[in-house]
Protein backbone atom coordinates (compact mmCIF):
# COMPACT_ATOMS: atom_id res chain seq x y z
CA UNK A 1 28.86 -25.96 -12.40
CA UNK A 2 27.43 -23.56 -15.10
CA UNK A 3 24.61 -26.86 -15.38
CA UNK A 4 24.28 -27.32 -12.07
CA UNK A 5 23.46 -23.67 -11.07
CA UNK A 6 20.42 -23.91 -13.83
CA UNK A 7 19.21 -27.21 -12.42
CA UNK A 8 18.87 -25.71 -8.76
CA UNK A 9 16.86 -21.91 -10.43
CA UNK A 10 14.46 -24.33 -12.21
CA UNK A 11 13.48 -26.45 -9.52
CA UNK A 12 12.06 -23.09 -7.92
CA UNK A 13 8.38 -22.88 -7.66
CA UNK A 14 6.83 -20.74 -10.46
CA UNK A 15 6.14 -18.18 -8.32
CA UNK A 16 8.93 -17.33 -6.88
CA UNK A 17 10.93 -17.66 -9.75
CA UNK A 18 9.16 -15.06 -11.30
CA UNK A 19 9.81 -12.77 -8.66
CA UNK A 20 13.67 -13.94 -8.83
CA UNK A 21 13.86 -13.02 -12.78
CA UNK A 22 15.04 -9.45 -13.17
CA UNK A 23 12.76 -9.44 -17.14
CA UNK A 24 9.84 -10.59 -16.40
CA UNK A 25 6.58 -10.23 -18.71
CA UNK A 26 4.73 -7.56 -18.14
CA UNK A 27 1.67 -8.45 -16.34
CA UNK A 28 -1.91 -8.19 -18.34
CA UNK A 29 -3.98 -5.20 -17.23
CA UNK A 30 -6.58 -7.43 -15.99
CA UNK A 31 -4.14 -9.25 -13.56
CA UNK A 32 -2.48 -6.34 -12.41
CA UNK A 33 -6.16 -4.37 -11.02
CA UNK A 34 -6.51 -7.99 -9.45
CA UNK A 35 -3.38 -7.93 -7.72
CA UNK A 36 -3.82 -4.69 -6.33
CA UNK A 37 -7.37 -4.68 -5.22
CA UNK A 38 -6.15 -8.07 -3.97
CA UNK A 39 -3.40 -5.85 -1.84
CA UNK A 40 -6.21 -3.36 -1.12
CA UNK A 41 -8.39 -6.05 0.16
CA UNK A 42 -5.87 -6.71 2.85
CA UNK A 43 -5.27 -3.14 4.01
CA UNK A 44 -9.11 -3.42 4.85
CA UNK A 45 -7.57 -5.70 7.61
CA UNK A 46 -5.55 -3.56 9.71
CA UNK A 47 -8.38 -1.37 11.53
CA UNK A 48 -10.20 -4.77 12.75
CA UNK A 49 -6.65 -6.79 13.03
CA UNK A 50 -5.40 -3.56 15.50
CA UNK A 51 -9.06 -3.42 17.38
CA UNK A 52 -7.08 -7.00 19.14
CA UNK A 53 -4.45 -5.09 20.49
CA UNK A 54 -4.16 -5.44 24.55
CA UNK A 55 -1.36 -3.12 25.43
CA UNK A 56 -0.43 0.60 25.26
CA UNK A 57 1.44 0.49 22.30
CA UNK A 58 1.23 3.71 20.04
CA UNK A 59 0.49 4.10 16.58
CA UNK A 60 4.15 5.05 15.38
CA UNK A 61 5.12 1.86 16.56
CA UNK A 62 2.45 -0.11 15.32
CA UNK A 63 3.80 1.95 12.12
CA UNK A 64 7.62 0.82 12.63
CA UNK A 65 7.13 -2.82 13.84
CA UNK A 66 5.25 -3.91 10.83
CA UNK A 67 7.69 -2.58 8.27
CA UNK A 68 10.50 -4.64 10.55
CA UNK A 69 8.08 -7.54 9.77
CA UNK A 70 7.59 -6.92 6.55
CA UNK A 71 11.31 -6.06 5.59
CA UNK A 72 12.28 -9.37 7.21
CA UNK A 73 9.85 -11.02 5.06
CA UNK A 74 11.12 -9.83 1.68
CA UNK A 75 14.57 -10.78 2.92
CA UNK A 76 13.68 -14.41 3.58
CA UNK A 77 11.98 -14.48 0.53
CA UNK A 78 14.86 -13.33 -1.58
CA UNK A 79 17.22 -15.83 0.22
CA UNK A 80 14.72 -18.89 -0.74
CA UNK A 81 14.14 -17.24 -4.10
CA UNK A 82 18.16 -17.06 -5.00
CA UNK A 83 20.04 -14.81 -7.36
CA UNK A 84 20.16 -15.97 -10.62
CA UNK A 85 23.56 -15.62 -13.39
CA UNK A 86 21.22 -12.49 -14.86
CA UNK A 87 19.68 -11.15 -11.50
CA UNK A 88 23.71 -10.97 -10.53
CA UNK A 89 24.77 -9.19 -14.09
CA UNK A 90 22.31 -6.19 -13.27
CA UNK A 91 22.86 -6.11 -9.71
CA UNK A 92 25.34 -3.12 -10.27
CA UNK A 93 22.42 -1.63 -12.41
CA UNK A 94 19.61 -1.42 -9.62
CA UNK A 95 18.16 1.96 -9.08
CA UNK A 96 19.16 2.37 -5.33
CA UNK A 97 18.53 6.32 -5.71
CA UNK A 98 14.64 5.55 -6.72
CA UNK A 99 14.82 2.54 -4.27
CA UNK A 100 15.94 4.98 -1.35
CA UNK A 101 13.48 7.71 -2.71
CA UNK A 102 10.19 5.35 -2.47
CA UNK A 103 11.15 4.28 1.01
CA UNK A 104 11.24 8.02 2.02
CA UNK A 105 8.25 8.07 0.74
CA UNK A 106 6.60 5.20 2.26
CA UNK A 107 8.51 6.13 5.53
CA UNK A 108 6.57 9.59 5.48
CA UNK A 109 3.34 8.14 4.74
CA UNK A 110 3.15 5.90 7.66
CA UNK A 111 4.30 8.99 9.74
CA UNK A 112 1.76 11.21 8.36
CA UNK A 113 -1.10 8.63 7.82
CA UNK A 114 -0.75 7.76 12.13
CA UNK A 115 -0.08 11.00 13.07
CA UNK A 116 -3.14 12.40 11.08
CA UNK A 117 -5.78 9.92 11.98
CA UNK A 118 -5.01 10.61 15.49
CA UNK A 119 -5.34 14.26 15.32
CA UNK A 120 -8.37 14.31 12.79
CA UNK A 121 -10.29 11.04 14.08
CA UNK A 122 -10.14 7.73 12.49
CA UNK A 123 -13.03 8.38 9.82
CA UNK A 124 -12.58 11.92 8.91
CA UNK A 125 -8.30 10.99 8.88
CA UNK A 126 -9.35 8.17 6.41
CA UNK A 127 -11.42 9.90 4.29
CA UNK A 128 -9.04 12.90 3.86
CA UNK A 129 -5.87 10.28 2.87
CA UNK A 130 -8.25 8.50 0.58
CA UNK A 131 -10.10 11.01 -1.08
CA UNK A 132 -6.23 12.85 -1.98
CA UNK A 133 -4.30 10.46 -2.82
CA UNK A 134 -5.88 9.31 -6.62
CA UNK A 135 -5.73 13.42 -7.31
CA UNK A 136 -2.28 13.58 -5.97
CA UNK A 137 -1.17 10.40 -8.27
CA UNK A 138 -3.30 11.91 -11.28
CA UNK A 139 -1.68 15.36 -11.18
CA UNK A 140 1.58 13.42 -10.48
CA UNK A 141 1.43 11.72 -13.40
CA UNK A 142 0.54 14.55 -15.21
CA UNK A 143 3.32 16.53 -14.32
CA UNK A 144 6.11 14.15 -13.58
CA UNK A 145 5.23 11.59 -16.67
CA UNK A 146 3.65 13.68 -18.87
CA UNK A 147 0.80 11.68 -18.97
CA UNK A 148 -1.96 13.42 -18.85
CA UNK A 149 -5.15 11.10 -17.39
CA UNK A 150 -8.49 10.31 -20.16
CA UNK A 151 -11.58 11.60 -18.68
CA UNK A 152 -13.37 8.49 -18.48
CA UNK A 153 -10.41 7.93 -15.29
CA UNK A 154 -10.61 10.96 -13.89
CA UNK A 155 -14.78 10.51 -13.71
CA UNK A 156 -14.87 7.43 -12.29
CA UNK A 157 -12.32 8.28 -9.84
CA UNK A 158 -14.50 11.41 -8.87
CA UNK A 159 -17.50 9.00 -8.30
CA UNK A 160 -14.92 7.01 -6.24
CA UNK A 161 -13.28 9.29 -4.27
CA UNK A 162 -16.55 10.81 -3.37
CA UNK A 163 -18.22 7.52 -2.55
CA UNK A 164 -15.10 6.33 -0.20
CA UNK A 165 -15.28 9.39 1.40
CA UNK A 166 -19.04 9.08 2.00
CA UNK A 167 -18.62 5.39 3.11
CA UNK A 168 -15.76 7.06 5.69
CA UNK A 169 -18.09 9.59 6.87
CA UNK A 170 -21.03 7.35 7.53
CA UNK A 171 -22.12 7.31 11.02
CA UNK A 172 -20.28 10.06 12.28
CA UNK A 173 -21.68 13.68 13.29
CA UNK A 174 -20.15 17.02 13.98
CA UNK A 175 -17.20 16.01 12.09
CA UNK A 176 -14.79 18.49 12.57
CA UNK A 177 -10.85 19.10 10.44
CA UNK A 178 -8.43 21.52 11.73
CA UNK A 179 -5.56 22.71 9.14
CA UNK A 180 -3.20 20.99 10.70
CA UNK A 181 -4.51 17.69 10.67
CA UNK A 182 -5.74 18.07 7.15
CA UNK A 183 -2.53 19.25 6.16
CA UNK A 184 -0.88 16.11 7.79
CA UNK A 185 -3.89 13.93 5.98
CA UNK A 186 -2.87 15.28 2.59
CA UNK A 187 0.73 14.74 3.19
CA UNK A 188 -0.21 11.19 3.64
CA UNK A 189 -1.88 11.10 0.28
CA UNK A 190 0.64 12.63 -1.28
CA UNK A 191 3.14 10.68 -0.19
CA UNK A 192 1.68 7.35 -0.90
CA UNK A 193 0.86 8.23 -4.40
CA UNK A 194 4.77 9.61 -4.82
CA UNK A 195 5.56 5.96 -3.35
CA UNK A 196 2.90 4.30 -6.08
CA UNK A 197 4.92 6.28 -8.85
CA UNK A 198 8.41 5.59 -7.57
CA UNK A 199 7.28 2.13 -7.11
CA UNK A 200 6.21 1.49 -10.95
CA UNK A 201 8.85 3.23 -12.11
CA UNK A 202 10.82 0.56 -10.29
CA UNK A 203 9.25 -2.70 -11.41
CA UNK A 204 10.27 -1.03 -14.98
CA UNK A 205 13.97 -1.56 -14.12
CA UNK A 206 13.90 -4.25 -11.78
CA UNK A 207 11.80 -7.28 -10.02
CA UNK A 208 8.99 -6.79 -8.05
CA UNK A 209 10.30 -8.19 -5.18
CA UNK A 210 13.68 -6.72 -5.33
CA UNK A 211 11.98 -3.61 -5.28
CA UNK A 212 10.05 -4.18 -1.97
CA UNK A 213 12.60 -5.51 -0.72
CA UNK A 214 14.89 -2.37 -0.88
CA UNK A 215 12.06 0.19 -0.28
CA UNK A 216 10.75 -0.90 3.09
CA UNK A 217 14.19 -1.18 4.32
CA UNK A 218 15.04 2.41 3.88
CA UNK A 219 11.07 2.99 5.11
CA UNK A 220 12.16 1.18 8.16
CA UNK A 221 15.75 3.16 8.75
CA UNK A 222 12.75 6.03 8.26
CA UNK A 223 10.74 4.69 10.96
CA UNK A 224 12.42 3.45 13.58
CA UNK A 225 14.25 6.44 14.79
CA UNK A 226 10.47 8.68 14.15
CA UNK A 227 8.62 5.96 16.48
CA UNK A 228 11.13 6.38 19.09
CA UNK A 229 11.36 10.19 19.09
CA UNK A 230 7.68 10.45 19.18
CA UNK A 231 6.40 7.55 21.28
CA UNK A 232 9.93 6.55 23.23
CA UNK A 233 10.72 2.89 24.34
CA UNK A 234 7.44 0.51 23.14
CA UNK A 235 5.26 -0.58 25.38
CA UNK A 236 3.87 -4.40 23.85
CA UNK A 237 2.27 -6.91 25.94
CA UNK A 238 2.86 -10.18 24.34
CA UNK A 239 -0.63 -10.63 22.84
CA UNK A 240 0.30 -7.92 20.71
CA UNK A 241 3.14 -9.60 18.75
CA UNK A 242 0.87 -11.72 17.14
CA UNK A 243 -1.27 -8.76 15.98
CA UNK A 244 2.10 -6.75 14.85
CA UNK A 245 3.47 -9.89 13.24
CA UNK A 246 0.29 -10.27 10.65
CA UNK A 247 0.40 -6.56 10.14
CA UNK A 248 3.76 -6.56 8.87
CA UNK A 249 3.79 -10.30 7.39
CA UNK A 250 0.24 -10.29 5.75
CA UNK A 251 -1.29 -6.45 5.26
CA UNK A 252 2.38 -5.08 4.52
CA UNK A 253 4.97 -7.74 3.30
CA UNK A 254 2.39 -9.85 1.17
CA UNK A 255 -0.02 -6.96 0.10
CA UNK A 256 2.62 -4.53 -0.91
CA UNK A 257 4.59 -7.16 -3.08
CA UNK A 258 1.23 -7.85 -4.40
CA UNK A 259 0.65 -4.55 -5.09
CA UNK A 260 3.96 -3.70 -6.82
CA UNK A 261 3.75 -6.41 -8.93
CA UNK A 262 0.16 -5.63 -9.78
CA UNK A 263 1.46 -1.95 -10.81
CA UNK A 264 3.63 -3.94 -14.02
CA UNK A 265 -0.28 -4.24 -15.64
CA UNK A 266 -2.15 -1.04 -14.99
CA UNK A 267 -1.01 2.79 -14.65
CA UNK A 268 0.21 3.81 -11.04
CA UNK A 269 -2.55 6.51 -11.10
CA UNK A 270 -5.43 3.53 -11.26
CA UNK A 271 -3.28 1.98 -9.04
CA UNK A 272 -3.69 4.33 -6.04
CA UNK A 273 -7.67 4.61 -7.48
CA UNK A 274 -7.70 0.69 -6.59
CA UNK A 275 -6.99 1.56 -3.53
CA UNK A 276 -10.52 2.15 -2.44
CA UNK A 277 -11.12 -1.50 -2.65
CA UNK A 278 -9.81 -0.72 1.27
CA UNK A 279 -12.48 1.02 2.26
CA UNK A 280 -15.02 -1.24 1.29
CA UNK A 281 -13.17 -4.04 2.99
CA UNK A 282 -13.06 -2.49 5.99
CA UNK A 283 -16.70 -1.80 6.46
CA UNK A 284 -17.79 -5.50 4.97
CA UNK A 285 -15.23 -6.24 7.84
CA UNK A 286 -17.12 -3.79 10.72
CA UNK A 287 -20.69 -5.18 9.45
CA UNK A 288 -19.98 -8.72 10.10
CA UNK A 289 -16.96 -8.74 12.55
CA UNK A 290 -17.39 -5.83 14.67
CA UNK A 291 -21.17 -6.66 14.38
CA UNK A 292 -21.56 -3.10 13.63
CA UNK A 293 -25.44 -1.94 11.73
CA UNK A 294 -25.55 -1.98 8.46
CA UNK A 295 -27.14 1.80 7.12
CA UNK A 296 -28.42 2.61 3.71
CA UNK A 297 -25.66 5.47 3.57
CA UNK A 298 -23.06 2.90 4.09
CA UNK A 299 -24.51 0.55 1.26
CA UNK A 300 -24.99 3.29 -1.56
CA UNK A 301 -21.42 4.79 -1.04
CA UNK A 302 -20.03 1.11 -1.32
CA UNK A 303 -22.27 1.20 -4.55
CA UNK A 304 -20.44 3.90 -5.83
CA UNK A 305 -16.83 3.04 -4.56
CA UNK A 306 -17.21 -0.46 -6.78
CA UNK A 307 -19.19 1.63 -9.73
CA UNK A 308 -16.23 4.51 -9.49
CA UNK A 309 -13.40 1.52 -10.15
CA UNK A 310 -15.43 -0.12 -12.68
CA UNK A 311 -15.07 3.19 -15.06
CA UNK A 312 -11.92 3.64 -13.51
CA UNK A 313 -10.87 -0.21 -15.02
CA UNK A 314 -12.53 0.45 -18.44
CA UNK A 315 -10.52 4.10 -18.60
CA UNK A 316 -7.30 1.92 -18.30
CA UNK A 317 -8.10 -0.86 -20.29
């Protein structure tokens, strides 16, 4: 039996029985900012992927049906990848408390990301989440981790941060922030950098996809009951599901296991910095998708964004 079982975990494709393994190697520093900005890169997807959207259906569910997508994703991987002999001997040893406490926080986030880039405006939302979340993870770090960030990182996420909010800004006029939506925005960016930090505190202890898989379930149980409370019963037309369905399969499930098994290589603080890589999708996206005009503003902050993660990458290496 004993051979049989080892027979059936290595006929697994490589991939997934990495993911499968509860000690994997860590992953080089090099792969890990290429997993993430891989992850980012997808993100950039959602504004153009929800511009296809027919129906009336509101941005908390938009919010709550892509993390049912994406949890059902990380289950059906985790049934095709199998439980291995060791995967079984820690299963009594996985962190369910820091599981629970990143799906809070990813819960939260996609709460307070929706509900503050309606209130602020889409750019001036963005912008605000983006430009707070690498501080929040940086002082995060510091605090939490002890680990206090080289100035080489904390200048090129300044040039960054500045650069991706520039690139957010660009094109509009009169912008205009009320403390309430800012405060919403920062929440946002704060809670996805206490997800990042949760999150690469769990790939420590367990697998990467064990730990998605467990986090967006409780974010879901977060979700569900906020999207009805706030938006009542959903109203989809069918067109829609397709544009849900790669939300939550694609730009959640498969970005976000990217980008937690990209965290196993670089610190969760880059990590969030990374992030900006979304950003500069999006407009690359709105230039030759959307058809919209390219502007010299637009091309010098994406200058910056790439020039800001460059330093960033060095810092970290």
């Amino acid at each position: 039996m004993a051979d049989s079982a080892s027979s059936v975990s290595e006929s697994l494709s490589p991939s997934l029985q990495s993911l499968s393994q509860p000690r994997t190697p860590s992953v080089s520093p090099v792969a890990g900012a290429l997993l993430v900005a891989a992850a980012a890169a997808l993100w950039g997807t959602v504004g153009t992927a929800q511009t296809f959207i027919v129906g009336g259906l509101a941005p908390a569910w938009v919010g709550a049906l892509r993390l049912i997508f994406a949890t059902v994703f990380f289950g059906l991987l985790l049934l095709v990848a199998g439980r291995s002999r060791e995967d079984a001997t820690h299963a009594e040893r996985f962190p369910f408390g820091l599981a629970l406490f990143a799906g809070l926080a990813m819960g939260f986030y996609n709460l307070a990301f929706f509900a503050g880039v309606k209130a602020a405006g889409i750019a001036v939302g963005t912008a605000a989440v983006i430009g707070s979340a690498p501080v929040w993870a940086g002082l995060l770090e510091t605090i939490v981790f002890k680990k206090r960030p080289p100035l080489l990182w904390c200048a090129g996420t300044v040039v960054a941060v500045a650069s991706g909010t520039l690139l957010a800004l660009s094109g509009t006029t009169g912008a205009q922030l009320d403390l309430g939506a800012l405060g919403l925005c920062l929440l946002a960016g704060f809670m996805y950098a206490s997800y990042t930090l949760l999150s690469k505190s769990l790939v420590r202890r367990t697998t990467p996809l064990r730990a998605t898989s467990a986090t967006f379930l409780f974010a879901m149980l977060v979700a569900l009951p906020a999207a009805f409370l706030i938006s009542g019963t959903p109203d989809m037309a069918p067109a829609d599901l397709r544009v849900v369905a790669y939300l939550g399969l694609v730009t959640t499930g498969g970005a976000y296991l990217l980008f937690t098994t990209g965290l196993k290589g670089i610190r969760a603080s880059t990590g969030v910095a990374l992030s900006l890589v979304e950003p500069v999708t999006a407009f690359l996206l709105a230039v030759t998708v959307a058809g919209e005009a390219v502007t010299l503003t637009g091309v010098l902050a994406l200058a910056g964004i790439l020039a800001g993660l460059a330093i960033v990458l060095k810092a970290d290496a």
